[in-house]
PDB file of N, CA and C in Angstrom:
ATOM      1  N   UNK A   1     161.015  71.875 251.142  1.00  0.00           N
ATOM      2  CA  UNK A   1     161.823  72.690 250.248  1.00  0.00           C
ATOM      3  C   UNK A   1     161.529  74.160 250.515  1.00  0.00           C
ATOM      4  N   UNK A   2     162.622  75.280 250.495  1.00  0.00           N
ATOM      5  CA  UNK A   2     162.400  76.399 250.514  1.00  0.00           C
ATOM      6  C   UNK A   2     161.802  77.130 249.702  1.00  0.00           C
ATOM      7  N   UNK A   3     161.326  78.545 249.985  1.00  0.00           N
ATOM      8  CA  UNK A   3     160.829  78.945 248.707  1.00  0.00           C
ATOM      9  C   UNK A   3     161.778  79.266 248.032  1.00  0.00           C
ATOM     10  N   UNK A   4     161.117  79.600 246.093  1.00  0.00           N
ATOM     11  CA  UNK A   4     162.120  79.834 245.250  1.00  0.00           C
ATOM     12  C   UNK A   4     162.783  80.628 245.273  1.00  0.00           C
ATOM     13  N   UNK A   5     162.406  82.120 245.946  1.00  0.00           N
ATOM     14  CA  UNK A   5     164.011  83.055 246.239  1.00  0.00           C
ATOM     15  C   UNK A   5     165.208  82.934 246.782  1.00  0.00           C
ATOM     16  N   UNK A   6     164.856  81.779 247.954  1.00  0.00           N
ATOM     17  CA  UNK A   6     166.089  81.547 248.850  1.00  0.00           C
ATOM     18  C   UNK A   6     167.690  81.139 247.789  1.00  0.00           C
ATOM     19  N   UNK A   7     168.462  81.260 248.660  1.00  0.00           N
ATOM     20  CA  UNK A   7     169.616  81.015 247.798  1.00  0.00           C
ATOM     21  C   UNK A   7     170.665  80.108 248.477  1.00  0.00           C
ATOM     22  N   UNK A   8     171.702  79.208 248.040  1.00  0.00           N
ATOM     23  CA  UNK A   8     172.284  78.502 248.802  1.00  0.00           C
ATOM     24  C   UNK A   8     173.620  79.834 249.543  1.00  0.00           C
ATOM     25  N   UNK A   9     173.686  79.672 250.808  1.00  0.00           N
ATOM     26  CA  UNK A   9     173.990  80.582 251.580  1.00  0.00           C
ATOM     27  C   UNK A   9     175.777  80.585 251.335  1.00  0.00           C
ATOM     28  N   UNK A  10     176.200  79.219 251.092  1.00  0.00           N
ATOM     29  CA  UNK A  10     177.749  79.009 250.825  1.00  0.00           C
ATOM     30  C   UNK A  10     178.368  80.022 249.718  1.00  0.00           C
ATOM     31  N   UNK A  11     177.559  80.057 248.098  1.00  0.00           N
ATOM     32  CA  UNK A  11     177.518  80.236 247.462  1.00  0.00           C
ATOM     33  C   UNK A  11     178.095  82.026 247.406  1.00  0.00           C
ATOM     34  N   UNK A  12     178.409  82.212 246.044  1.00  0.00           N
ATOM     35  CA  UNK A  12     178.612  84.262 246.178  1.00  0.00           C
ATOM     36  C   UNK A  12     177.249  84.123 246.147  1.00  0.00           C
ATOM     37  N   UNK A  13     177.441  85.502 245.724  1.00  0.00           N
ATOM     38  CA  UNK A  13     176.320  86.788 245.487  1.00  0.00           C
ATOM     39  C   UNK A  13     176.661  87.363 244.335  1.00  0.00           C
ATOM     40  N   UNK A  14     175.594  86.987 243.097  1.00  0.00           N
ATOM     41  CA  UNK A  14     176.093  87.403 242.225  1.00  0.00           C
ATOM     42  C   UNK A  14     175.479  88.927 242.213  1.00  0.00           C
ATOM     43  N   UNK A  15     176.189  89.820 241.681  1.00  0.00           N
ATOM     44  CA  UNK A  15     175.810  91.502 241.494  1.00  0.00           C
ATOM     45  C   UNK A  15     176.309  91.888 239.960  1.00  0.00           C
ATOM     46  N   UNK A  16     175.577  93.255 239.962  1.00  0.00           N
ATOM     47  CA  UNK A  16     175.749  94.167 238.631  1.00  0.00           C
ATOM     48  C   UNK A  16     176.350  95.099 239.424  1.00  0.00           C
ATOM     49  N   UNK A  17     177.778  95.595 238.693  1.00  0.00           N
ATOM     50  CA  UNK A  17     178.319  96.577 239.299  1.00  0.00           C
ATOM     51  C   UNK A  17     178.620  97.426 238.027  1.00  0.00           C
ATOM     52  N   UNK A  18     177.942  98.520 237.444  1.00  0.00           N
ATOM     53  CA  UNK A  18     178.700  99.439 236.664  1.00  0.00           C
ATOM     54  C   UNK A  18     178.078  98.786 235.428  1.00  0.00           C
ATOM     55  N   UNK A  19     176.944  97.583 234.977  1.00  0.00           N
ATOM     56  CA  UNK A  19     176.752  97.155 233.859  1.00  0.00           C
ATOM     57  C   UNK A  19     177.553  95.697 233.407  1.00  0.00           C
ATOM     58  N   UNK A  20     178.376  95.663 234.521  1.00  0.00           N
ATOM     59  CA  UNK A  20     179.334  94.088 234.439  1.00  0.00           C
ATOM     60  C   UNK A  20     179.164  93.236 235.632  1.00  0.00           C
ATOM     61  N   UNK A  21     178.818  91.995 235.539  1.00  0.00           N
ATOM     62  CA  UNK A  21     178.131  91.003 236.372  1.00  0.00           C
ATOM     63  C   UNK A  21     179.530  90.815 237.039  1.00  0.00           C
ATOM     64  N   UNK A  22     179.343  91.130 238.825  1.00  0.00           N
ATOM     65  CA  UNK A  22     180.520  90.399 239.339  1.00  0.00           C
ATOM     66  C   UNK A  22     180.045  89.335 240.870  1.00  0.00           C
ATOM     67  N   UNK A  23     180.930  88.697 241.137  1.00  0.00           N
ATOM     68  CA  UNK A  23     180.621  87.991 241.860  1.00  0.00           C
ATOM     69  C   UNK A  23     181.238  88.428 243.534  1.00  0.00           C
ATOM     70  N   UNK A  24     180.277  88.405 244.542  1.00  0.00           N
ATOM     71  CA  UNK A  24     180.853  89.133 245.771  1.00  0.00           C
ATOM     72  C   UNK A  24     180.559  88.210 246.547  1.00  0.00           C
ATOM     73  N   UNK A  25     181.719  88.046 247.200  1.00  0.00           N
ATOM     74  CA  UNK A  25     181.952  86.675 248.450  1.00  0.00           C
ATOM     75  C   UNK A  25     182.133  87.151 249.942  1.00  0.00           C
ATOM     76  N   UNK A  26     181.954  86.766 250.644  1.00  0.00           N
ATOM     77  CA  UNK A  26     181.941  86.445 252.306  1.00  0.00           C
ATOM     78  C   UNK A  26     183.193  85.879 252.777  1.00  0.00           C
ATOM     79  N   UNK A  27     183.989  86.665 253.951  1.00  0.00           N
ATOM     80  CA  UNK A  27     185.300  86.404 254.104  1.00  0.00           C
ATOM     81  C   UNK A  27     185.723  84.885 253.931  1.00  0.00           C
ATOM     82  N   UNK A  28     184.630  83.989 254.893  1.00  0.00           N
ATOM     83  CA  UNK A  28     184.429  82.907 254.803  1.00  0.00           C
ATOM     84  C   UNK A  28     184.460  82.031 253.987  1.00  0.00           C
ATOM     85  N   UNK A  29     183.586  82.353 252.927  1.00  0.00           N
ATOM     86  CA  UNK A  29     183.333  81.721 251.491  1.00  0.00           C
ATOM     87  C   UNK A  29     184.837  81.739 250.696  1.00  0.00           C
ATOM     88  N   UNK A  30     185.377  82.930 251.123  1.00  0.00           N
ATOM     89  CA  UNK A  30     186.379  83.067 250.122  1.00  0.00           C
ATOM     90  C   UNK A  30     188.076  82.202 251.010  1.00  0.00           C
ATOM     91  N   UNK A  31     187.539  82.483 251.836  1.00  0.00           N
ATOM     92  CA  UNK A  31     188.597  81.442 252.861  1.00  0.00           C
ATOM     93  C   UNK A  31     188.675  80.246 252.327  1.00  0.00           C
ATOM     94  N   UNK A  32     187.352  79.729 252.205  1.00  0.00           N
ATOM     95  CA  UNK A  32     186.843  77.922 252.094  1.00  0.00           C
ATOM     96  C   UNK A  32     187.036  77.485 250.749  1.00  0.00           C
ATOM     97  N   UNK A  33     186.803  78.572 250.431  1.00  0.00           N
ATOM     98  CA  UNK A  33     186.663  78.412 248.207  1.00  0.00           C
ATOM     99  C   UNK A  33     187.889  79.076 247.338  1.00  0.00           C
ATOM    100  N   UNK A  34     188.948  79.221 248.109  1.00  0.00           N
ATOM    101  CA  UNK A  34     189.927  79.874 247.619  1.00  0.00           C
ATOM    102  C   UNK A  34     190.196  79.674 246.559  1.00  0.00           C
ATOM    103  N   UNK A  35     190.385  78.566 245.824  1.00  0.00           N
ATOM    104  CA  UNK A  35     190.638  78.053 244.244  1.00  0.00           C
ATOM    105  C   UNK A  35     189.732  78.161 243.474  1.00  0.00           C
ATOM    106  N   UNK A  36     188.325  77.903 243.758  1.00  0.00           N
ATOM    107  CA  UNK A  36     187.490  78.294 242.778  1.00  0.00           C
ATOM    108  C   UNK A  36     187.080  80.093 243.058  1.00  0.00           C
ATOM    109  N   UNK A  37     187.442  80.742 243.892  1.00  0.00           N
ATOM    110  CA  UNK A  37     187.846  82.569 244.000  1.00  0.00           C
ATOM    111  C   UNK A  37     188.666  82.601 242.499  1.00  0.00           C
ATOM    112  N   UNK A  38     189.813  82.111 242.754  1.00  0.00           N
ATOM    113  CA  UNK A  38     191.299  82.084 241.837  1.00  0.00           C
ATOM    114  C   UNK A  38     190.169  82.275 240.783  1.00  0.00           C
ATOM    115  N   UNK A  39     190.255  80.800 240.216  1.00  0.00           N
ATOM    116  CA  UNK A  39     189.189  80.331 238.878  1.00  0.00           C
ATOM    117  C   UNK A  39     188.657  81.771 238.411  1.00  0.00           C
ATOM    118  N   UNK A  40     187.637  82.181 239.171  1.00  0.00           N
ATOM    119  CA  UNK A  40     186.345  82.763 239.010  1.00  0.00           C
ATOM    120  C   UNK A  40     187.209  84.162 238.700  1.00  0.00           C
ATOM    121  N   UNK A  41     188.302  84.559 239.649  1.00  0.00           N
ATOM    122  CA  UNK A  41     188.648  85.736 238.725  1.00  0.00           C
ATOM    123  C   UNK A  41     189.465  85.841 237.576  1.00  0.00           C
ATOM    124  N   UNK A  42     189.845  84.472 236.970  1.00  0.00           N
ATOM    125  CA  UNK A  42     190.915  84.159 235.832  1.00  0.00           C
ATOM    126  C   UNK A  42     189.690  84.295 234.615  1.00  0.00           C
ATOM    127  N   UNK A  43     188.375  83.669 234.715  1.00  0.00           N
ATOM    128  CA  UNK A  43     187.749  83.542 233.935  1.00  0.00           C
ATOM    129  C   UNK A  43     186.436  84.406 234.014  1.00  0.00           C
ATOM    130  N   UNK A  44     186.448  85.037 234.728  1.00  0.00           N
ATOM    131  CA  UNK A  44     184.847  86.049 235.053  1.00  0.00           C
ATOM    132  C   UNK A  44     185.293  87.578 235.233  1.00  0.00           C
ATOM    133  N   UNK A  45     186.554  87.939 235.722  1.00  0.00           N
ATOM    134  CA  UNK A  45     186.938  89.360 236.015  1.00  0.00           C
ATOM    135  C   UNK A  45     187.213  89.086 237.759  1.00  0.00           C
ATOM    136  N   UNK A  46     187.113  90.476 237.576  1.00  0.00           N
ATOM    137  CA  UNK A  46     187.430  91.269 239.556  1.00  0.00           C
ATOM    138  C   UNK A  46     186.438  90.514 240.380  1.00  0.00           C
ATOM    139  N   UNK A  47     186.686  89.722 241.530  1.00  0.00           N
ATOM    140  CA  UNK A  47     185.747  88.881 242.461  1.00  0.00           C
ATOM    141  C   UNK A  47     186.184  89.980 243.703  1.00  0.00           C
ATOM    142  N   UNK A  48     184.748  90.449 244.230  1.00  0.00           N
ATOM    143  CA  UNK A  48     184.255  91.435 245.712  1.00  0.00           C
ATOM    144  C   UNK A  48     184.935  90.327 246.782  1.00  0.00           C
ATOM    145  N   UNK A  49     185.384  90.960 247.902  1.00  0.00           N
ATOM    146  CA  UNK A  49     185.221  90.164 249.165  1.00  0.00           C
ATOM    147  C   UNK A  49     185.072  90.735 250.344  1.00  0.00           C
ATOM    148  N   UNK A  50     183.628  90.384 250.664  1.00  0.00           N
ATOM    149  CA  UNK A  50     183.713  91.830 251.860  1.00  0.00           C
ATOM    150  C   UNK A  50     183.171  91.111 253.148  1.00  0.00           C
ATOM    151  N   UNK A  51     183.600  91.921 254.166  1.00  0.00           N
ATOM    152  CA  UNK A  51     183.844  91.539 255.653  1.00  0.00           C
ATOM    153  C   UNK A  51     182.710  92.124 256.535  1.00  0.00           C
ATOM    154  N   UNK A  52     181.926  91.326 257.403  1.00  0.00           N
ATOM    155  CA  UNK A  52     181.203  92.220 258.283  1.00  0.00           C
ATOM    156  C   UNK A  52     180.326  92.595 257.652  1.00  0.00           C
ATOM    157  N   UNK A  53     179.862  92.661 256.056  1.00  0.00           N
ATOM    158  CA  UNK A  53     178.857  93.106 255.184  1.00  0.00           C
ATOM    159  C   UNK A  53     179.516  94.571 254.470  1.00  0.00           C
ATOM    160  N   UNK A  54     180.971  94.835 254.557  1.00  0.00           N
ATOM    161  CA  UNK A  54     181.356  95.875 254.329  1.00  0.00           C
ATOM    162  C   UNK A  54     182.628  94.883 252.704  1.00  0.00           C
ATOM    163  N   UNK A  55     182.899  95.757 251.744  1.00  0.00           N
ATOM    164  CA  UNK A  55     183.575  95.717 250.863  1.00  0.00           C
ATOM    165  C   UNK A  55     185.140  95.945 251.517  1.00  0.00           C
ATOM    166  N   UNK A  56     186.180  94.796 251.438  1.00  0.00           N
ATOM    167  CA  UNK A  56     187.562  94.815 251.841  1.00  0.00           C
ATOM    168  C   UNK A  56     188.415  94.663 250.758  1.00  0.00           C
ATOM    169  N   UNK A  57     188.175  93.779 250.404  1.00  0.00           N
ATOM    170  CA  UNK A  57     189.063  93.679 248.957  1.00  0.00           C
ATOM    171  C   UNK A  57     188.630  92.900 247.244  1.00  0.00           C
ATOM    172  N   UNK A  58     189.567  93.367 246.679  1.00  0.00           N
ATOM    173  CA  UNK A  58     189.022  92.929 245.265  1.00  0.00           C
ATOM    174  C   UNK A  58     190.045  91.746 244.812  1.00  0.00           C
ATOM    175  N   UNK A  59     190.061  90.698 243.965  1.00  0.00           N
ATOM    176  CA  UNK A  59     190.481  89.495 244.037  1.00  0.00           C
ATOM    177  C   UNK A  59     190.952  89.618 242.243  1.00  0.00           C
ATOM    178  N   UNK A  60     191.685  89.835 241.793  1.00  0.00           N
ATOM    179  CA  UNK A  60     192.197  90.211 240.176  1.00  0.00           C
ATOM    180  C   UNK A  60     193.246  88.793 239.676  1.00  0.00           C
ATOM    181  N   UNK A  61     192.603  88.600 238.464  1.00  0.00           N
ATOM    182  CA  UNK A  61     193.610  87.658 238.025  1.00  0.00           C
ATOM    183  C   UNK A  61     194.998  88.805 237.320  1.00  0.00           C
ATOM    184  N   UNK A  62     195.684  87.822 237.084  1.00  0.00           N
ATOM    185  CA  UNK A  62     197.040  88.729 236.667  1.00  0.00           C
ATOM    186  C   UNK A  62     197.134  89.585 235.521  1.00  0.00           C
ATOM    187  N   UNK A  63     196.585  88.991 234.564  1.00  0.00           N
ATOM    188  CA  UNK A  63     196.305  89.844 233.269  1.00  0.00           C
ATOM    189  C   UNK A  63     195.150  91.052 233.421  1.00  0.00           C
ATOM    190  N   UNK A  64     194.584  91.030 234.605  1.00  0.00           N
ATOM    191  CA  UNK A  64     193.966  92.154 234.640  1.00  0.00           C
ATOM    192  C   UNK A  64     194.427  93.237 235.630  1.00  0.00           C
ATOM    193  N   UNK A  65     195.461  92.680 236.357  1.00  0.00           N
ATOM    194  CA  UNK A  65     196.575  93.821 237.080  1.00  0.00           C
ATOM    195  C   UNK A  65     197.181  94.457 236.601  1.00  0.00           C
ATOM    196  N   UNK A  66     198.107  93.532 236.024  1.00  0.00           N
ATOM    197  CA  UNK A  66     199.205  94.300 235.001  1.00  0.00           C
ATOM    198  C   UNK A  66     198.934  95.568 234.494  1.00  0.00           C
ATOM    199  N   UNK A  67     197.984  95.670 233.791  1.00  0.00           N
ATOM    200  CA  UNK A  67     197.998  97.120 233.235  1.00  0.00           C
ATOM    201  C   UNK A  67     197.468  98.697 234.307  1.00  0.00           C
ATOM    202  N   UNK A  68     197.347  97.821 235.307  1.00  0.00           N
ATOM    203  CA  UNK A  68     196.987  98.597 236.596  1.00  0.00           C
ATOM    204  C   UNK A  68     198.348  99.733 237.162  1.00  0.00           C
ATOM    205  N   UNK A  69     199.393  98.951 236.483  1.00  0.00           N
ATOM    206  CA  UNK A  69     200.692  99.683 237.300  1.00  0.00           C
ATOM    207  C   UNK A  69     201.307  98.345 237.895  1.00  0.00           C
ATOM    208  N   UNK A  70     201.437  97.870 237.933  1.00  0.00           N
ATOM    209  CA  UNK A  70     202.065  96.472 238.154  1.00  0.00           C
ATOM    210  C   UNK A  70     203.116  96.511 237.872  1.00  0.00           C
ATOM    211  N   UNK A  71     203.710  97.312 236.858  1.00  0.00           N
ATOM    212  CA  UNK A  71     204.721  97.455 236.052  1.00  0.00           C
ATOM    213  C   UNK A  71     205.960  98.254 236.917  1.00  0.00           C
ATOM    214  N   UNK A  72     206.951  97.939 237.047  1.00  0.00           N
ATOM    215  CA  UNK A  72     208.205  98.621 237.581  1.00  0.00           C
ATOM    216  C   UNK A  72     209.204  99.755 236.488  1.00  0.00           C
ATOM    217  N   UNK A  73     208.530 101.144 236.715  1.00  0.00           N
ATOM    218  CA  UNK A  73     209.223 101.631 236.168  1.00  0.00           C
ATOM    219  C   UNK A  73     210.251 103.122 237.128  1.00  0.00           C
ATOM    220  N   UNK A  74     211.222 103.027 236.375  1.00  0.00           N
ATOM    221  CA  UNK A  74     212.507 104.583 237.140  1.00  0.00           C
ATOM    222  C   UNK A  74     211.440 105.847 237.190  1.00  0.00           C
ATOM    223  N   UNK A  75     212.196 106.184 237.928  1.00  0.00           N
ATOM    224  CA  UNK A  75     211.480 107.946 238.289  1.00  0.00           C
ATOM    225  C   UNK A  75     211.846 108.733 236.882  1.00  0.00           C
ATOM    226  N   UNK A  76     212.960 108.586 236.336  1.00  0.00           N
ATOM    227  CA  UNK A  76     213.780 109.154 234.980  1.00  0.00           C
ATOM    228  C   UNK A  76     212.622 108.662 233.645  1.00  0.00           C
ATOM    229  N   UNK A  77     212.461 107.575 233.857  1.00  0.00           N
ATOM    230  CA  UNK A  77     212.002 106.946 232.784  1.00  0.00           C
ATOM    231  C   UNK A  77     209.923 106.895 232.506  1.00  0.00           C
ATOM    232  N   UNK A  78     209.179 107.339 233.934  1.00  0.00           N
ATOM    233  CA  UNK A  78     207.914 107.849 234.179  1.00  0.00           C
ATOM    234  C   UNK A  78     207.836 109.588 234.167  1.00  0.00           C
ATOM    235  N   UNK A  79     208.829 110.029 234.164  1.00  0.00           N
ATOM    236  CA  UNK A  79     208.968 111.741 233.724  1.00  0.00           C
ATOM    237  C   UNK A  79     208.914 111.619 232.552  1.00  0.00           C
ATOM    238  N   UNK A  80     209.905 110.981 231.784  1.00  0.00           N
ATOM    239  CA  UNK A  80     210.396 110.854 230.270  1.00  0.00           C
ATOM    240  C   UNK A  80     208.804 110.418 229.505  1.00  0.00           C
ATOM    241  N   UNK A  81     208.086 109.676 230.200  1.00  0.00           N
ATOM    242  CA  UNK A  81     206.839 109.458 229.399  1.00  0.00           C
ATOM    243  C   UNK A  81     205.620 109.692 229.718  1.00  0.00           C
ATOM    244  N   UNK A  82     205.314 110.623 230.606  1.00  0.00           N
ATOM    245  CA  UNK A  82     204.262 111.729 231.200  1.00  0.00           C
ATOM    246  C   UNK A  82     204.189 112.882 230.238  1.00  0.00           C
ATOM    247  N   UNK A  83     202.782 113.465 230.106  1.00  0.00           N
ATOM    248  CA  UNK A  83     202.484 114.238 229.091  1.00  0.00           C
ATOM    249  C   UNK A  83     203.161 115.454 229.265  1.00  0.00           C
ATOM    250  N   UNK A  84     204.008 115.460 230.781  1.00  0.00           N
ATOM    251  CA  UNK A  84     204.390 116.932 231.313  1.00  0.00           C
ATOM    252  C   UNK A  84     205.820 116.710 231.054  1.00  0.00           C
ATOM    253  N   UNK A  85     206.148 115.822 230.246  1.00  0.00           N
ATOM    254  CA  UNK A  85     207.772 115.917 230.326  1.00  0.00           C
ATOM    255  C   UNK A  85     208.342 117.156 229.646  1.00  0.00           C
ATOM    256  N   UNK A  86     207.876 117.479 229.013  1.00  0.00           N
ATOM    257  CA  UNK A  86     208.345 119.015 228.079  1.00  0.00           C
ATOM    258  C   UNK A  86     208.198 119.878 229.003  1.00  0.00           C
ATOM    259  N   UNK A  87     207.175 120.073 230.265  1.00  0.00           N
ATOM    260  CA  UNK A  87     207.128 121.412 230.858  1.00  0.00           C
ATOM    261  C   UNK A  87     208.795 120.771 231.723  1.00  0.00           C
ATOM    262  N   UNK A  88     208.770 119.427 232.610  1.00  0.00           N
ATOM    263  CA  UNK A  88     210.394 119.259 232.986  1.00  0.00           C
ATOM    264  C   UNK A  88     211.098 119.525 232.684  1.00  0.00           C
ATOM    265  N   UNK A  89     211.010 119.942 231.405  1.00  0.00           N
ATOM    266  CA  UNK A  89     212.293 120.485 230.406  1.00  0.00           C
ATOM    267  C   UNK A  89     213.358 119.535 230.953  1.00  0.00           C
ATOM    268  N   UNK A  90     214.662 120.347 231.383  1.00  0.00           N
ATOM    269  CA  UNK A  90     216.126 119.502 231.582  1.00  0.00           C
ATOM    270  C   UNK A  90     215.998 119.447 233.048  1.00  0.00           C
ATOM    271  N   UNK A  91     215.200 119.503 233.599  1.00  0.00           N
ATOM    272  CA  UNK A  91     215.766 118.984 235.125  1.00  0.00           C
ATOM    273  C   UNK A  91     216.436 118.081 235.613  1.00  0.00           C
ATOM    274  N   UNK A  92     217.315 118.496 236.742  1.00  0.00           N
ATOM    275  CA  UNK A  92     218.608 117.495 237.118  1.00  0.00           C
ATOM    276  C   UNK A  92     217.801 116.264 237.859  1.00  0.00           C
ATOM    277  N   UNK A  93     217.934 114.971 238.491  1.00  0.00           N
ATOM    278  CA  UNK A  93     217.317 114.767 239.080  1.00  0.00           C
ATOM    279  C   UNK A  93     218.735 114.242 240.372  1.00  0.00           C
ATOM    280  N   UNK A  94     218.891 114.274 241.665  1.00  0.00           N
ATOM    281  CA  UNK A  94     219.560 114.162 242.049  1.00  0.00           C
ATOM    282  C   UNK A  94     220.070 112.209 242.085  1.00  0.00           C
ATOM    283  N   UNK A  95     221.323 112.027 241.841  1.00  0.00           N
ATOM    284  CA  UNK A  95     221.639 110.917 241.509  1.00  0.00           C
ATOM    285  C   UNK A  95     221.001 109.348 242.912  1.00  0.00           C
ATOM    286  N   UNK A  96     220.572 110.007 243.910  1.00  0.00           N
ATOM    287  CA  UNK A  96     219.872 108.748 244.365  1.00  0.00           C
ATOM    288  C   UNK A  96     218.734 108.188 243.514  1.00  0.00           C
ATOM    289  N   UNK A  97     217.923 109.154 243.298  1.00  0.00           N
ATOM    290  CA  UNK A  97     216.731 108.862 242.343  1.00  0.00           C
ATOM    291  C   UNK A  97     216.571 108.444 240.872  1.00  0.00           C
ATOM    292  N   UNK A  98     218.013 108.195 240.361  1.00  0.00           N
ATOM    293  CA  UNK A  98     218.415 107.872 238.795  1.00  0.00           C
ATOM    294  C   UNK A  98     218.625 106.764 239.340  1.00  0.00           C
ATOM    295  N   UNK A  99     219.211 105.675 240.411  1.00  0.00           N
ATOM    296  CA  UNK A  99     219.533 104.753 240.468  1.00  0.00           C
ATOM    297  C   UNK A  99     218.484 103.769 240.648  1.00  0.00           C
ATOM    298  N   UNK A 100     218.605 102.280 240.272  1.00  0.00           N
ATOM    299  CA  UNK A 100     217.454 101.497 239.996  1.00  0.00           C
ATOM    300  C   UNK A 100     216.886 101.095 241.563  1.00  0.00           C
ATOM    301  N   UNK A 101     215.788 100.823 241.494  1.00  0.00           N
ATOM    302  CA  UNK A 101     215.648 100.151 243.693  1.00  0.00           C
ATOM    303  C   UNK A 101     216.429  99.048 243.356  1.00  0.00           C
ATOM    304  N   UNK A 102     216.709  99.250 244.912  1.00  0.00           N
ATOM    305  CA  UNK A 102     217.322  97.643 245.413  1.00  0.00           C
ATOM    306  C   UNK A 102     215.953  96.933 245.506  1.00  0.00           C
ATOM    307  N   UNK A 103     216.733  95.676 245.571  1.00  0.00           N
ATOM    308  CA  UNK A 103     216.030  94.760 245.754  1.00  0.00           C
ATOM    309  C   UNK A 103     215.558  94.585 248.031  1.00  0.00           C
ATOM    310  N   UNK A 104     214.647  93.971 248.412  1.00  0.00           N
ATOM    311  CA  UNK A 104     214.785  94.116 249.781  1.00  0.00           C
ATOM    312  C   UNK A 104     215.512  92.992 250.261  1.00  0.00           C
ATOM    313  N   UNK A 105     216.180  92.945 251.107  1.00  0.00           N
ATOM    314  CA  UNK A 105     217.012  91.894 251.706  1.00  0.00           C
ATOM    315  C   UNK A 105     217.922  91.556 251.352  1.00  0.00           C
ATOM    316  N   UNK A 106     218.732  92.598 250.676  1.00  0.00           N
ATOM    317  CA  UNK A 106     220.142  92.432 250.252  1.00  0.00           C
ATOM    318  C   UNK A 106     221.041  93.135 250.182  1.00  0.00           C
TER     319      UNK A 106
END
């Protein structure tokens, strides 16, 4: 048996980041364990995944995106509710930019 520090190598790495326990995975790990990744960020927060020993990406369940900007809003309608909309006063905005996006591929 190993000694007691060793750790099972498959496994994350659990860390303190900022005072909140998160869990940081190995491209690999997160390749192999993809559903319990999912899981772990539905029920634990933001899951690390980093490459080469370097930090690549962060793994978010949906309810913790959303309020990230996730949200689709008009150029008209993010002026209209920015703290600077009063200095905008009446600005025109030229009519490409009032119109909603297309959608892609259509």
């Amino acid at each position: 048996m190993g000694a007691p520090d060793e750790r099972d190598p498959t496994l994350p790495r659990l860390l303190v980041r900022k005072g909140i326990a998160v869990k940081e995975w190995k491209m690999e790990q997160a390749r192999a364990r993809l559903s319990e990744l999912i899981k772990a960020a539905r029920q634990q927060g933001p899951q690390y995944i980093k490459l080469r020993g370097k930090p690549v990406a962060v793994v978010l369940s949906k309810e913790d995106f959303d309020p990230l900007g996730g949200g689709h809003q008009s150029l008209p309608a993010f002026i209209a509710a920015s703290p600077l909309a009063e200095a905008a006063g009446d600005v025109e905005l030229p009519p490409r930019l009032m119109d909603p996006p297309k959608e892609k591929g259509r």
